[in-house]
PDB file of N, CA and C in Angstrom:
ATOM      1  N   UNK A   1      -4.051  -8.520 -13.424  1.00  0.00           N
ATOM      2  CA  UNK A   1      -5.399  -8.008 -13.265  1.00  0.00           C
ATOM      3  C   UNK A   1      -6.238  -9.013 -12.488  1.00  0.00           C
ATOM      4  N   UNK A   2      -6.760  -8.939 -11.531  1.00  0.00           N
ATOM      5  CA  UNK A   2      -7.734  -9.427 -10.941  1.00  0.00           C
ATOM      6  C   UNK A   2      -9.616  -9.718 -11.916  1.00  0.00           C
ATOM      7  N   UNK A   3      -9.493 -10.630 -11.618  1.00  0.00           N
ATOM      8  CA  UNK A   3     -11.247 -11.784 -12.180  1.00  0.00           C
ATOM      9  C   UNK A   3     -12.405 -10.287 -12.329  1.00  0.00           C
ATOM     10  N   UNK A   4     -12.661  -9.235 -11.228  1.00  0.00           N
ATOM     11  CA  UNK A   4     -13.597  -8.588 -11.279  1.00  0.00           C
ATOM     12  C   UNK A   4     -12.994  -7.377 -12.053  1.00  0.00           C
ATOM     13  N   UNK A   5     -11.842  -7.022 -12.328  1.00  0.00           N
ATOM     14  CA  UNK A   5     -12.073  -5.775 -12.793  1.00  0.00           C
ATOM     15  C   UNK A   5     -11.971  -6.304 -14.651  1.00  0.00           C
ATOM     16  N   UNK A   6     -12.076  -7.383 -14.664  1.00  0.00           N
ATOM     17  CA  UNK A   6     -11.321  -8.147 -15.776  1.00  0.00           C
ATOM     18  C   UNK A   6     -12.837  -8.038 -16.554  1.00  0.00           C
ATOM     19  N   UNK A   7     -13.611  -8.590 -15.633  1.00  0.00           N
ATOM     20  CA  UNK A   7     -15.512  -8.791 -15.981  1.00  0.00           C
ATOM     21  C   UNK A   7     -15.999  -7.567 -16.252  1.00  0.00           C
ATOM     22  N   UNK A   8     -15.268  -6.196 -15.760  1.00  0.00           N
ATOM     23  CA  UNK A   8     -16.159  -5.010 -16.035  1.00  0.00           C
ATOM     24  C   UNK A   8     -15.577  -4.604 -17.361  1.00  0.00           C
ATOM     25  N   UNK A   9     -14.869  -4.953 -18.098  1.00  0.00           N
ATOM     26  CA  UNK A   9     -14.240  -4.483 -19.017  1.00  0.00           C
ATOM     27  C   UNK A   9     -15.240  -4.814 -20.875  1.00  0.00           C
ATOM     28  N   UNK A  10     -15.281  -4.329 -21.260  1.00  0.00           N
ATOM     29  CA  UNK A  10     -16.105  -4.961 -22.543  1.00  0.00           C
ATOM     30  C   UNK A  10     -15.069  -5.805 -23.442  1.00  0.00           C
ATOM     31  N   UNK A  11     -15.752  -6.200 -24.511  1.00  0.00           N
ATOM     32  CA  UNK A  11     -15.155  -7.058 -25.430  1.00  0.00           C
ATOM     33  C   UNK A  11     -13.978  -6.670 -25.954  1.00  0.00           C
ATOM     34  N   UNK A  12     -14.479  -5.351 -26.362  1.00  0.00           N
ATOM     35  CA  UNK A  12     -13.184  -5.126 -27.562  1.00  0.00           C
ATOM     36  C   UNK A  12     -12.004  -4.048 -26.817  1.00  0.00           C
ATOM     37  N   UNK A  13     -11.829  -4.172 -25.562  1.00  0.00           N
ATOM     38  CA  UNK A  13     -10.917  -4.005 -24.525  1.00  0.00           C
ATOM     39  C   UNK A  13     -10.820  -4.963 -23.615  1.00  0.00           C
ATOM     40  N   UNK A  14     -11.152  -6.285 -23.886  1.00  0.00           N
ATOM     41  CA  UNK A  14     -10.563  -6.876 -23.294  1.00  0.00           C
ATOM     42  C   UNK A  14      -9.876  -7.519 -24.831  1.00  0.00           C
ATOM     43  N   UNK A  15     -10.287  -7.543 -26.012  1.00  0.00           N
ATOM     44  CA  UNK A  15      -9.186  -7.797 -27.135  1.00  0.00           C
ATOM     45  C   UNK A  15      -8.042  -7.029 -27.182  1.00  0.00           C
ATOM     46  N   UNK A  16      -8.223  -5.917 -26.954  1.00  0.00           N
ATOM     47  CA  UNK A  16      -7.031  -5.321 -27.025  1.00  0.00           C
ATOM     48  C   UNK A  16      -5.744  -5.649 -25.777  1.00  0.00           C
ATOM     49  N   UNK A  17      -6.517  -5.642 -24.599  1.00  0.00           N
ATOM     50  CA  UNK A  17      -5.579  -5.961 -23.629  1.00  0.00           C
ATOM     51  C   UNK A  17      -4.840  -7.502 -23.572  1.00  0.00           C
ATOM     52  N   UNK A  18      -6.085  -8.415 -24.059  1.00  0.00           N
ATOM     53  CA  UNK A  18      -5.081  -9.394 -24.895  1.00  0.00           C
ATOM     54  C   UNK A  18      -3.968  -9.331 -25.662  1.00  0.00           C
ATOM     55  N   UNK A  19      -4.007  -8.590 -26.342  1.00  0.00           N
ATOM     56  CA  UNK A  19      -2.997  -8.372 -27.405  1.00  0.00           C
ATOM     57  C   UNK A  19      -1.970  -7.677 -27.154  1.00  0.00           C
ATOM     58  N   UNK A  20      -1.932  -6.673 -25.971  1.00  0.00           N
ATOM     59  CA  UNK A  20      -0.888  -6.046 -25.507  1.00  0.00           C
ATOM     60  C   UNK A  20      -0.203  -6.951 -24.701  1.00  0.00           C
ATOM     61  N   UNK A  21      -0.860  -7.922 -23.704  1.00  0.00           N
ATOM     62  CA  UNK A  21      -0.014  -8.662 -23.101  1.00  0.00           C
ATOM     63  C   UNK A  21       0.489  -9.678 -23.638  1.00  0.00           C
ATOM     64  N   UNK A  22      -0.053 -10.143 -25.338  1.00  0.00           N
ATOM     65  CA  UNK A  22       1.017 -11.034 -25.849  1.00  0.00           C
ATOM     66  C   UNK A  22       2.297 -10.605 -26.461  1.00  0.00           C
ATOM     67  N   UNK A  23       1.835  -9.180 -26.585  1.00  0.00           N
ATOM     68  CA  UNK A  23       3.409  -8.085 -26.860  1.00  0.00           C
ATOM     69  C   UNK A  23       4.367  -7.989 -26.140  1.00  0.00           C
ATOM     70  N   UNK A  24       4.048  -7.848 -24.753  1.00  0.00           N
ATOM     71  CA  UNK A  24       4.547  -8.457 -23.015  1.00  0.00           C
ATOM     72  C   UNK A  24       5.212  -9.144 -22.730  1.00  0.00           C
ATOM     73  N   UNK A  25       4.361 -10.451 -23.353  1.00  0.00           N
ATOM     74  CA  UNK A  25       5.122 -11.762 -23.202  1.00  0.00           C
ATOM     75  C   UNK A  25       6.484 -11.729 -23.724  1.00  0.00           C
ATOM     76  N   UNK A  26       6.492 -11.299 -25.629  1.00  0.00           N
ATOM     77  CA  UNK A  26       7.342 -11.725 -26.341  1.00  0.00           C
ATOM     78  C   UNK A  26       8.485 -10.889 -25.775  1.00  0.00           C
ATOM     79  N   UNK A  27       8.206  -9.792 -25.208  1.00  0.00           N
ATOM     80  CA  UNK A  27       9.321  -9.327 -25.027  1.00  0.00           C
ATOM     81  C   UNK A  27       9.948  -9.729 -23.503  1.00  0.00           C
ATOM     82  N   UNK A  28       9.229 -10.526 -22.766  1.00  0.00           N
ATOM     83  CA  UNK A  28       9.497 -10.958 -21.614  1.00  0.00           C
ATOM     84  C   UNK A  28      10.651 -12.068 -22.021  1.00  0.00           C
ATOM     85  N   UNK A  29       9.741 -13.009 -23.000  1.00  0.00           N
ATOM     86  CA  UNK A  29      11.110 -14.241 -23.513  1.00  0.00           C
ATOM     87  C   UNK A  29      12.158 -13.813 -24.116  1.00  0.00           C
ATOM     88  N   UNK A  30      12.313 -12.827 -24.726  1.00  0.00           N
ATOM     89  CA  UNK A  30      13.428 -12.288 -25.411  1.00  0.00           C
ATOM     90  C   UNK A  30      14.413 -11.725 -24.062  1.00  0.00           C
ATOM     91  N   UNK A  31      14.089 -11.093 -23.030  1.00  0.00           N
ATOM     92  CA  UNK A  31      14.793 -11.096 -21.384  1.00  0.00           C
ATOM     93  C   UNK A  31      15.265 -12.225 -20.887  1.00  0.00           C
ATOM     94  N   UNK A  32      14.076 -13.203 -21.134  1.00  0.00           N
ATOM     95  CA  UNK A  32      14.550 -14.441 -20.063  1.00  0.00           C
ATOM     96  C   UNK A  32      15.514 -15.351 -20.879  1.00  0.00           C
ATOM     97  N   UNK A  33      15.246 -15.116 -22.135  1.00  0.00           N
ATOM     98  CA  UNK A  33      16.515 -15.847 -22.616  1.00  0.00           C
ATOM     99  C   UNK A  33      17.865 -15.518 -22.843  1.00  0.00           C
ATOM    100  N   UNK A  34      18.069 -13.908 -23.045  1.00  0.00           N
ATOM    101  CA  UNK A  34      19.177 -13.352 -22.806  1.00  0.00           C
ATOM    102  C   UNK A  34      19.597 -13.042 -21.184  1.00  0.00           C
ATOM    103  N   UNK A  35      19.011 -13.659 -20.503  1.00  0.00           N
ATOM    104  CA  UNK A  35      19.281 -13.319 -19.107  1.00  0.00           C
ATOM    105  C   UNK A  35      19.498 -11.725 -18.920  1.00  0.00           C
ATOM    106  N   UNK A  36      18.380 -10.871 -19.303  1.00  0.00           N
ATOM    107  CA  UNK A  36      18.294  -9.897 -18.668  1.00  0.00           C
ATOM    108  C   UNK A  36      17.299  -9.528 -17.814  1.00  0.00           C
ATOM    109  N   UNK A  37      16.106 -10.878 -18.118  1.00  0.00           N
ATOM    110  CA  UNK A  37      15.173 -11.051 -16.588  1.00  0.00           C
ATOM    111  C   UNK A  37      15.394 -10.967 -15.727  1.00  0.00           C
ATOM    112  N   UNK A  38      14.942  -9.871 -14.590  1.00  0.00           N
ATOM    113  CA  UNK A  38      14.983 -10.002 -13.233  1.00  0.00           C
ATOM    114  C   UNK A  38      13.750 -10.338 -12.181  1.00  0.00           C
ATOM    115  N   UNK A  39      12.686  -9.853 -13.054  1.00  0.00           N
ATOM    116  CA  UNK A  39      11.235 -10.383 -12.262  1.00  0.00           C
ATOM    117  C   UNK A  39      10.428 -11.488 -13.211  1.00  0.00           C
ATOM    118  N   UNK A  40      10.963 -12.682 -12.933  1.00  0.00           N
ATOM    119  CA  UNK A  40      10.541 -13.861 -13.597  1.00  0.00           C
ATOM    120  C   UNK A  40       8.959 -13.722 -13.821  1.00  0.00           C
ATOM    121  N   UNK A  41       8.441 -13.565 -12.897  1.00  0.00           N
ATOM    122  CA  UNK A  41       7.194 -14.475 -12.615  1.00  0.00           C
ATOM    123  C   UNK A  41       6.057 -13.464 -13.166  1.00  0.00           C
ATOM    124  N   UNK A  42       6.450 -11.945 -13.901  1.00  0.00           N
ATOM    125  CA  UNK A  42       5.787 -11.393 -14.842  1.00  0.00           C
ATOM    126  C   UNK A  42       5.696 -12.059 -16.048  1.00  0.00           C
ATOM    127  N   UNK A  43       6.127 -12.840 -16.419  1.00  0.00           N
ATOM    128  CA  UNK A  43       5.778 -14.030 -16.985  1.00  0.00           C
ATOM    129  C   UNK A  43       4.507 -14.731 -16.850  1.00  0.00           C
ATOM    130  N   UNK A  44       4.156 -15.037 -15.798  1.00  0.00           N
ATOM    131  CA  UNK A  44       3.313 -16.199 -15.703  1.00  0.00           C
ATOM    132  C   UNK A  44       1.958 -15.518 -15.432  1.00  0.00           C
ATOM    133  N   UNK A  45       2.034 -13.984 -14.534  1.00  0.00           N
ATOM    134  CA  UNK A  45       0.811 -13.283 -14.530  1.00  0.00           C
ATOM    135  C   UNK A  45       0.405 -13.178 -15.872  1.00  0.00           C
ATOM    136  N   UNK A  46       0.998 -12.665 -16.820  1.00  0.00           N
ATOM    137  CA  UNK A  46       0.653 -12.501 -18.180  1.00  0.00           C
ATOM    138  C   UNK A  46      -0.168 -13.376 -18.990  1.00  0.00           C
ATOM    139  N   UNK A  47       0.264 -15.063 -18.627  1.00  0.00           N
ATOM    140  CA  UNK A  47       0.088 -15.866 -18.874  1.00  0.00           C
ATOM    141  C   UNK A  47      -1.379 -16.200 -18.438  1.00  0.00           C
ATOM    142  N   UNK A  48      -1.246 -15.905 -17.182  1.00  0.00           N
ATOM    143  CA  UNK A  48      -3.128 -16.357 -16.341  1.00  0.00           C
ATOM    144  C   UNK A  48      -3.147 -14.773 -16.742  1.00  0.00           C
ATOM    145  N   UNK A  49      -3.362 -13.839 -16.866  1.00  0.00           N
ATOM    146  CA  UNK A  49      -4.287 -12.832 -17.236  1.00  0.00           C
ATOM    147  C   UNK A  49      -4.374 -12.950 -18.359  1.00  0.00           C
ATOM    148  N   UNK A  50      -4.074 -13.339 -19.398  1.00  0.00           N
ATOM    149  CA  UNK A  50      -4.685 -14.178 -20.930  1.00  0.00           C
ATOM    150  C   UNK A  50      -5.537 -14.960 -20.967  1.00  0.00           C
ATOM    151  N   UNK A  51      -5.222 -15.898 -20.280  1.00  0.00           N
ATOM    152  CA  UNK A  51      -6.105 -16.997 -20.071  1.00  0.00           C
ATOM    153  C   UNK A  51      -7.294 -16.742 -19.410  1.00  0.00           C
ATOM    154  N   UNK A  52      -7.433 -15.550 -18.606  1.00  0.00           N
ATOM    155  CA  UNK A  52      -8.411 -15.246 -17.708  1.00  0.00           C
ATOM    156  C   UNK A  52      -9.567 -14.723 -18.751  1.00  0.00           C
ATOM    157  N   UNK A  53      -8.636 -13.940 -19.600  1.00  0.00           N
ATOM    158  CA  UNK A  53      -9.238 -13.076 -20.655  1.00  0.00           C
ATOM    159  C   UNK A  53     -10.295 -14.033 -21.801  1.00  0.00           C
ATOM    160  N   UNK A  54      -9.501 -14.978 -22.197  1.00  0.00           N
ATOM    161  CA  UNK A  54      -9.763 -15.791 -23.239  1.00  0.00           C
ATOM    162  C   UNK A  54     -11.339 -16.505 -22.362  1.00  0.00           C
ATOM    163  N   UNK A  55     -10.953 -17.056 -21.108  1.00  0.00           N
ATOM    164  CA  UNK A  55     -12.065 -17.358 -20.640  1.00  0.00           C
ATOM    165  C   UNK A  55     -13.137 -16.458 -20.209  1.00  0.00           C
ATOM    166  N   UNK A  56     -13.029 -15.774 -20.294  1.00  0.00           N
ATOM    167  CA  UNK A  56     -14.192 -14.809 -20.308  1.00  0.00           C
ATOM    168  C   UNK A  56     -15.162 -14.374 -21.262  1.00  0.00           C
ATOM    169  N   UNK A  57     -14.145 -14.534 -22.525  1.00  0.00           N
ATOM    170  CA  UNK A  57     -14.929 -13.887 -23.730  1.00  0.00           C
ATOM    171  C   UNK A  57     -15.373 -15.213 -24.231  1.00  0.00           C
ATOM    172  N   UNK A  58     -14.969 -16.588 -24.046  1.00  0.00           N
ATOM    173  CA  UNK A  58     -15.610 -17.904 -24.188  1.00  0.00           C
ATOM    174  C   UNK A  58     -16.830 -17.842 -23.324  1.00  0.00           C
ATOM    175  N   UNK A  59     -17.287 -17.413 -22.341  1.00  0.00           N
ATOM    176  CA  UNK A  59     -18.086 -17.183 -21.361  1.00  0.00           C
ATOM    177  C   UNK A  59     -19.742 -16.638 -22.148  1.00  0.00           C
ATOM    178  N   UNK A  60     -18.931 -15.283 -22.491  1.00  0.00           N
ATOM    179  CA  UNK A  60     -19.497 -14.316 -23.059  1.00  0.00           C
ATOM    180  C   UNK A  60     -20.767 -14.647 -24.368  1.00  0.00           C
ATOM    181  N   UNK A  61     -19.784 -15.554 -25.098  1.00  0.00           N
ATOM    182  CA  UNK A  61     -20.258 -15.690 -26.153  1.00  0.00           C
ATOM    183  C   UNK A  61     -21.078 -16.628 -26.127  1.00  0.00           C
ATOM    184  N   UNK A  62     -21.033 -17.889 -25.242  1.00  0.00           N
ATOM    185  CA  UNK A  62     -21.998 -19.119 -25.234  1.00  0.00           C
ATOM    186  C   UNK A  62     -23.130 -18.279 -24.407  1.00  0.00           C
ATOM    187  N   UNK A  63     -22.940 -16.918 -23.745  1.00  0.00           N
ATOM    188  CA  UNK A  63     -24.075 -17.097 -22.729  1.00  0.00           C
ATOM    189  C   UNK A  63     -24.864 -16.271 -23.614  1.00  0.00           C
ATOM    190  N   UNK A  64     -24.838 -15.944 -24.747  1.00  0.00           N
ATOM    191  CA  UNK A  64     -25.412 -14.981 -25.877  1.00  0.00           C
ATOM    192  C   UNK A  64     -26.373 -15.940 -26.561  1.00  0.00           C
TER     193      UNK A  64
END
């Protein structure tokens, strides 16, 4: 997900979409460790679109 469509989203969808992509993840490592990964690096988007997330709603809340 890209920074702006990330900002139009409210709180409690961007919690949720957190939470789906840590569902994502787990099942991403459970691939990459059985070597049935083939697109690695859905991994790491997951990873910065969490983080993107997390920083946002840190954002959110101090600017309240």
């Amino acid at each position: 997900m890209k920074w702006h469509d990330i900002k139009q989203m409210d709180d409690a969808s961007l919690k949720a979409k957190c939470v789906e992509l840590r569902k994502e993840m787990m099942g991403l490592r459970f691939r990459r460790v059985s070597g049935e990964a083939e697109k690695t690096h859905h991994f790491q988007v997951a990873r910065r679109t969490i983080a993107r997330i997390k920083t946002l709603l840190v954002q959110r809340t101090k600017a309240v």
